[in-house]
N, C-alpha and C. Protein backbone atom coordinates (compact mmCIF):
# COMPACT_ATOMS: atom_id res chain seq x y z
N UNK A 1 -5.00 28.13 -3.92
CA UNK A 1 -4.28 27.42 -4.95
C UNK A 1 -5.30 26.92 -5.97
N UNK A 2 -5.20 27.45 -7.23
CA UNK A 2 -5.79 26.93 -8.06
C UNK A 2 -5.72 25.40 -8.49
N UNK A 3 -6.54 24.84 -9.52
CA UNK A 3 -6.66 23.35 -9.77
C UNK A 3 -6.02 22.81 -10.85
N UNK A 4 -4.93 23.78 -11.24
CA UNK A 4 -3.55 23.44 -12.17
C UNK A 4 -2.60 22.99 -10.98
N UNK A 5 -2.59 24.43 -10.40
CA UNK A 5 -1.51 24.61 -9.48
C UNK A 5 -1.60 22.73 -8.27
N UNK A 6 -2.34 22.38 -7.94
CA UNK A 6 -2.85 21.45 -7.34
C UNK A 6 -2.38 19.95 -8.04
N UNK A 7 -2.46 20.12 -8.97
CA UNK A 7 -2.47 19.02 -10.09
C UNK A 7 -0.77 18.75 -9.95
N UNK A 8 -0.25 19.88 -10.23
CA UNK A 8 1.40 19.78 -10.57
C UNK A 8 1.64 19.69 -9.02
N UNK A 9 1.08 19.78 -7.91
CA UNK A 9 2.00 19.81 -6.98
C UNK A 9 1.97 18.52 -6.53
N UNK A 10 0.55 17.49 -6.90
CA UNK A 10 0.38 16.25 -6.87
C UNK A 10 1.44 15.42 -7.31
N UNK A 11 1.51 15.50 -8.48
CA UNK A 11 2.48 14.88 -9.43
C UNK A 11 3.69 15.03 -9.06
N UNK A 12 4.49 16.32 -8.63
CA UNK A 12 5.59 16.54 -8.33
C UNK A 12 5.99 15.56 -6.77
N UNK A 13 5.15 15.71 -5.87
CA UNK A 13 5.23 15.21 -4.48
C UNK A 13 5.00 13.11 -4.98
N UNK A 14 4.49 12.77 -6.26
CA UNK A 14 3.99 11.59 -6.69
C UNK A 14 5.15 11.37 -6.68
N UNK A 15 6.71 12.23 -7.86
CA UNK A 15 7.27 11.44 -8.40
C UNK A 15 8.41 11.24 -7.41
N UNK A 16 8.55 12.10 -6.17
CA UNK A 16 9.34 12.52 -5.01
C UNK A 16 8.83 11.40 -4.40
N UNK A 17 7.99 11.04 -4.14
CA UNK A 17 7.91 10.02 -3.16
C UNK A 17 7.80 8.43 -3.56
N UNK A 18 7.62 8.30 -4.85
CA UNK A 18 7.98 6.91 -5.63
C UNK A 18 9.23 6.75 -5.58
N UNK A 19 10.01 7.75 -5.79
CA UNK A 19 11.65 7.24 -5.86
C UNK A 19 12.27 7.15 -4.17
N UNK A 20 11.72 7.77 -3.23
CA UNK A 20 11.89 8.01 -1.99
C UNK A 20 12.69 6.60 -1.50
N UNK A 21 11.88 5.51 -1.41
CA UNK A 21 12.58 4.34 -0.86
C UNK A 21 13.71 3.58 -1.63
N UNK A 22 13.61 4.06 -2.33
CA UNK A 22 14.95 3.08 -3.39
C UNK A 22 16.10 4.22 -3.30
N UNK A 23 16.20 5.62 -3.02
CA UNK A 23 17.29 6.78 -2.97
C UNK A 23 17.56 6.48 -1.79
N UNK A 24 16.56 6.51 -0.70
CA UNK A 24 17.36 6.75 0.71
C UNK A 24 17.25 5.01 1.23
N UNK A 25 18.59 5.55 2.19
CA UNK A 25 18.65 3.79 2.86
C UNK A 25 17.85 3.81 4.40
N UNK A 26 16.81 4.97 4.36
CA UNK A 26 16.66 5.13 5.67
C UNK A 26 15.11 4.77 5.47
N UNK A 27 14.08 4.49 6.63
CA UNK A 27 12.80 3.89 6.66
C UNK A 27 12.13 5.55 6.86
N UNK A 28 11.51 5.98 5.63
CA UNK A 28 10.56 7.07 5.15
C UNK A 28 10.98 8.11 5.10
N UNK A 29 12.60 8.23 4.49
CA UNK A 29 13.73 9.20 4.53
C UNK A 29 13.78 9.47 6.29
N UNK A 30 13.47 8.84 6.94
CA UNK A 30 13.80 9.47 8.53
C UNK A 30 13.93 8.64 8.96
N UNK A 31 13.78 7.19 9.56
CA UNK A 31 14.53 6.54 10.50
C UNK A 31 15.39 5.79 10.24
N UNK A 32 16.56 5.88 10.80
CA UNK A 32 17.92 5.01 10.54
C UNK A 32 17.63 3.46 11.13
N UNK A 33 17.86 2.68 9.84
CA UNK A 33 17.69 1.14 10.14
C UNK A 33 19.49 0.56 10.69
N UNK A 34 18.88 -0.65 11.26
CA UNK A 34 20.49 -1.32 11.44
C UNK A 34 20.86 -2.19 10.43
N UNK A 35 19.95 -2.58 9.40
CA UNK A 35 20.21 -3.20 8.24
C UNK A 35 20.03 -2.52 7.08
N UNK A 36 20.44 -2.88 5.66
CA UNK A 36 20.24 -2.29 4.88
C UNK A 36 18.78 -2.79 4.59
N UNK A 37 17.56 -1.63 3.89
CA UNK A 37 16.55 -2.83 3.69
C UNK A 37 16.38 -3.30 2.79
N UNK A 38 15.46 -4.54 2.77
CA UNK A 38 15.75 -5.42 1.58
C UNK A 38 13.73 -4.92 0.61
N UNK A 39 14.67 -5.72 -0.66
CA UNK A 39 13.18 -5.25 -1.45
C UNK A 39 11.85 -5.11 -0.85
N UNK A 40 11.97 -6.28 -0.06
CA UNK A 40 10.35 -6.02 0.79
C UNK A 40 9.89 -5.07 1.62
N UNK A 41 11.22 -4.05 2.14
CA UNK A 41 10.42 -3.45 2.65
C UNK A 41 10.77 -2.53 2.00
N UNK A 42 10.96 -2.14 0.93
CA UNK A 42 11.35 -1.05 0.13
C UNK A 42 9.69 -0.77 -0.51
N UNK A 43 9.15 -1.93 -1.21
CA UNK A 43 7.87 -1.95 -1.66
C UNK A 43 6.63 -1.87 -0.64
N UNK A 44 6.85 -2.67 0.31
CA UNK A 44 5.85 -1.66 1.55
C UNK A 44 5.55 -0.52 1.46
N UNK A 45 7.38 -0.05 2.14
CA UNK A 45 7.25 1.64 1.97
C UNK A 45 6.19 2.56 0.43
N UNK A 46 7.13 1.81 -0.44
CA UNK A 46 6.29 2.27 -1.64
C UNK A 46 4.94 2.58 -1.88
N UNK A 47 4.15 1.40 -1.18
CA UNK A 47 2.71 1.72 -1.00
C UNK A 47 2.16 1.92 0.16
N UNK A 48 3.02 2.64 1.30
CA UNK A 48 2.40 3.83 2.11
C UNK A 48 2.70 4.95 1.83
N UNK A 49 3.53 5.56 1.00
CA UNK A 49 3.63 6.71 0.30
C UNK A 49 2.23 6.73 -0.70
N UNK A 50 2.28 5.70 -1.02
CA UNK A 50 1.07 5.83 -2.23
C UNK A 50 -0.24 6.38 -1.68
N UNK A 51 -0.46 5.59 -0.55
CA UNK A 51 -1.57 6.02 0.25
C UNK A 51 -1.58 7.51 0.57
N UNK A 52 -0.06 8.10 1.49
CA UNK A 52 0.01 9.64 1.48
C UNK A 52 -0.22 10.52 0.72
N UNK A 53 0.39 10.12 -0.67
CA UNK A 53 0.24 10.56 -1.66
C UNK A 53 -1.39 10.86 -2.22
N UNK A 54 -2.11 9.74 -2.11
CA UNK A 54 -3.32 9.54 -2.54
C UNK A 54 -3.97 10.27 -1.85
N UNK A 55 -3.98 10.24 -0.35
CA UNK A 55 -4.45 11.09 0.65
C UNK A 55 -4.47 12.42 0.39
N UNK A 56 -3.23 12.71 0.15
CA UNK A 56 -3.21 14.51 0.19
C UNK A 56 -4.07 14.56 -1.38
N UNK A 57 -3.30 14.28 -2.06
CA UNK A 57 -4.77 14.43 -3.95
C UNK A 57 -5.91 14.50 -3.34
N UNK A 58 -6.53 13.33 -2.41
CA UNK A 58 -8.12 13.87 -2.12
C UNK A 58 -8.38 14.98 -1.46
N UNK A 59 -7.46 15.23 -0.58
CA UNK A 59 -7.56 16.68 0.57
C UNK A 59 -7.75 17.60 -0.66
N UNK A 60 -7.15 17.92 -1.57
CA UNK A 60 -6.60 18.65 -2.36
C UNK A 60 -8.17 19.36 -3.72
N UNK A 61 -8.59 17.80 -3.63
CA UNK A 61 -9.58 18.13 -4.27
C UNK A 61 -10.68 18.23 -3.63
N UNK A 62 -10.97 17.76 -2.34
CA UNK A 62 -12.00 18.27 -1.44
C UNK A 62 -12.37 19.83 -1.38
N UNK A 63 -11.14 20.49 -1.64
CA UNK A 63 -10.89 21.87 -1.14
C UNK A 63 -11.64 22.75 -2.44
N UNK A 64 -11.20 22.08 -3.37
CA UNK A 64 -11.35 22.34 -4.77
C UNK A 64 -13.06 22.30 -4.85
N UNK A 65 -14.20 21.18 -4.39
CA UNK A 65 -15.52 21.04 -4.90
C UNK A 65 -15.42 19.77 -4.29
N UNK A 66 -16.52 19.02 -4.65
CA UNK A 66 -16.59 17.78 -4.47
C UNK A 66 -16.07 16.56 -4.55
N UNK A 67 -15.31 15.84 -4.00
CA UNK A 67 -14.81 14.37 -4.20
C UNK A 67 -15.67 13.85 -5.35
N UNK A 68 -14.80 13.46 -6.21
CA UNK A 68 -15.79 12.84 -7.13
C UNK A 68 -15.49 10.89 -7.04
N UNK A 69 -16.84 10.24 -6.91
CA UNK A 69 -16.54 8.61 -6.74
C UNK A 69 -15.41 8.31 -7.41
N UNK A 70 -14.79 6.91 -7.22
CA UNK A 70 -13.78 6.44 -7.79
C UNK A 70 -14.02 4.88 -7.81
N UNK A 71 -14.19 4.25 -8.95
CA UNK A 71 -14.22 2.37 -8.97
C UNK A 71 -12.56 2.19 -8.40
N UNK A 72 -12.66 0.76 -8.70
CA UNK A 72 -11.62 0.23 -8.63
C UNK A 72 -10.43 0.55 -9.23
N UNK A 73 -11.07 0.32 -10.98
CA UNK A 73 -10.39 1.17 -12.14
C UNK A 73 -9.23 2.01 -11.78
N UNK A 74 -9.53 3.23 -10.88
CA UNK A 74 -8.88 4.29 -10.87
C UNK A 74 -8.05 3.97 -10.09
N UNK A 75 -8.06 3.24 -8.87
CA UNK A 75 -7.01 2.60 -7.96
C UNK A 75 -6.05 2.10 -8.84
N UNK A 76 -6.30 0.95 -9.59
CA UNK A 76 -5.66 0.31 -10.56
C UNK A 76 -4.75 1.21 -11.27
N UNK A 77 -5.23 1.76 -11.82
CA UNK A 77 -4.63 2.62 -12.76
C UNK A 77 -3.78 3.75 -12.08
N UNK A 78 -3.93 4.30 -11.02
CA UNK A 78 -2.99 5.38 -10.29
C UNK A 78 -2.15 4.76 -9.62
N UNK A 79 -2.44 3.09 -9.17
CA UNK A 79 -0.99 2.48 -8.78
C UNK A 79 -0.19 2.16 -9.69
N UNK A 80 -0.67 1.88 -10.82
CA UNK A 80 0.17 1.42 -11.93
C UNK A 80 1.13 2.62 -11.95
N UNK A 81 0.54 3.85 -12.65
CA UNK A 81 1.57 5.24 -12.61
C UNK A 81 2.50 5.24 -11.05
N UNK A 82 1.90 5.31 -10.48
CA UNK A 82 2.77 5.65 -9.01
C UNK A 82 4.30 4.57 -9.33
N UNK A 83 3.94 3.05 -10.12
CA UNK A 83 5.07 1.86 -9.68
C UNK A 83 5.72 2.61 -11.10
N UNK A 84 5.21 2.82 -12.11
CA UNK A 84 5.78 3.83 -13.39
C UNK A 84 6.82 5.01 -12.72
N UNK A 85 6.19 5.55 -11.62
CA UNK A 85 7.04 6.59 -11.44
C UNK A 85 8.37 6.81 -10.38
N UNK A 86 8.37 4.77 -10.12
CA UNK A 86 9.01 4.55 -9.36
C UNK A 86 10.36 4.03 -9.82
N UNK A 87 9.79 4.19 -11.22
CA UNK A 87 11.34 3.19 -12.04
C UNK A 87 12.61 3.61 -11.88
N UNK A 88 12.57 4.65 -12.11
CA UNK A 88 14.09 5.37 -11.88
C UNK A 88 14.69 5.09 -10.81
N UNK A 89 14.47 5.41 -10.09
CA UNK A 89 14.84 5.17 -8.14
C UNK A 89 15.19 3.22 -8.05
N UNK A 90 14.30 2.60 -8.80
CA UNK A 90 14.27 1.52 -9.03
C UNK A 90 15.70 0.58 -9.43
N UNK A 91 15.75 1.73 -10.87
CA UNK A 91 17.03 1.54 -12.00
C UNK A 91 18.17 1.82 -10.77
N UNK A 92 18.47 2.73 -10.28
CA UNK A 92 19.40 3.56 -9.62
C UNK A 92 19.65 2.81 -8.76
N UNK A 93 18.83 1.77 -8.18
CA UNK A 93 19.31 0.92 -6.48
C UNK A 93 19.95 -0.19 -7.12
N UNK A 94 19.09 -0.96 -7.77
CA UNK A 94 19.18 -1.92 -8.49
C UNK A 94 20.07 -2.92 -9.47
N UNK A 95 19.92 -1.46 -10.68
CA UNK A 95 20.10 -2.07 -12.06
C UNK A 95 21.65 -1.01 -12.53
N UNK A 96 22.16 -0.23 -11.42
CA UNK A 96 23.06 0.48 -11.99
C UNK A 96 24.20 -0.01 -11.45
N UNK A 97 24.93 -0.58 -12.26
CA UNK A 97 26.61 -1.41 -11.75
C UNK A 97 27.28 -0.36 -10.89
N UNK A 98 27.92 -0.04 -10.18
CA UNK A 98 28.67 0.68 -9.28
C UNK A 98 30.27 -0.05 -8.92
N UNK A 99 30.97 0.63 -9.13
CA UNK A 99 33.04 -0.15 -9.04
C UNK A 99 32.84 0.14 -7.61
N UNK A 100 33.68 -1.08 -7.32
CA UNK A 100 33.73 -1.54 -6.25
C UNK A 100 34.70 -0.61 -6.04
């Protein structure tokens, strides 16, 4: 797999798994809770996907050449996108009125 091909599959699996906890009512699309869950653990979830997410990007580019260092900065900034790419899923639990 080339290092386009890599890039888009990042992003695609990024924006799949930001919306993941706010679409499904289940704990990491697979285990059935007895409650509905509440924001907190919706945002947990959120940032252990992030980590998966983050995880596989490094596998990804390991494969590719060298890991290249990363400050803080880049943490910062790829969680920011990740909670960016979480809005929708966000809007959809949330912020969208539904008739009773």
């Amino acid at each position: 797999m080339g290092q386009t091909a890599s890039i888009g599959w990042v992003i695609a699996l990024a924006v799949l798994a930001a919306n993941l906890p706010f679409v499904s009512q289940r704990l990491f699309g697979v285990l059935a809770l007895r409650q509905p869950k509440s924001l907190a653990v919706r945002l947990a979830e959120l940032l252990v996907w992030y980590f998966v997410v983050g995880g596989l990007g490094m596998l990804l580019e390991q494969r590719l050449g060298q890991i290249a260092p990363q400050g803080w900065e880049f943490y910062v900034v790829t969680g920011s996108l990740f909670a960016t790419l979480a809005f929708p899923g966000f809007v959809w639990r949330y912020l969208v009125r539904r008739s009773s």
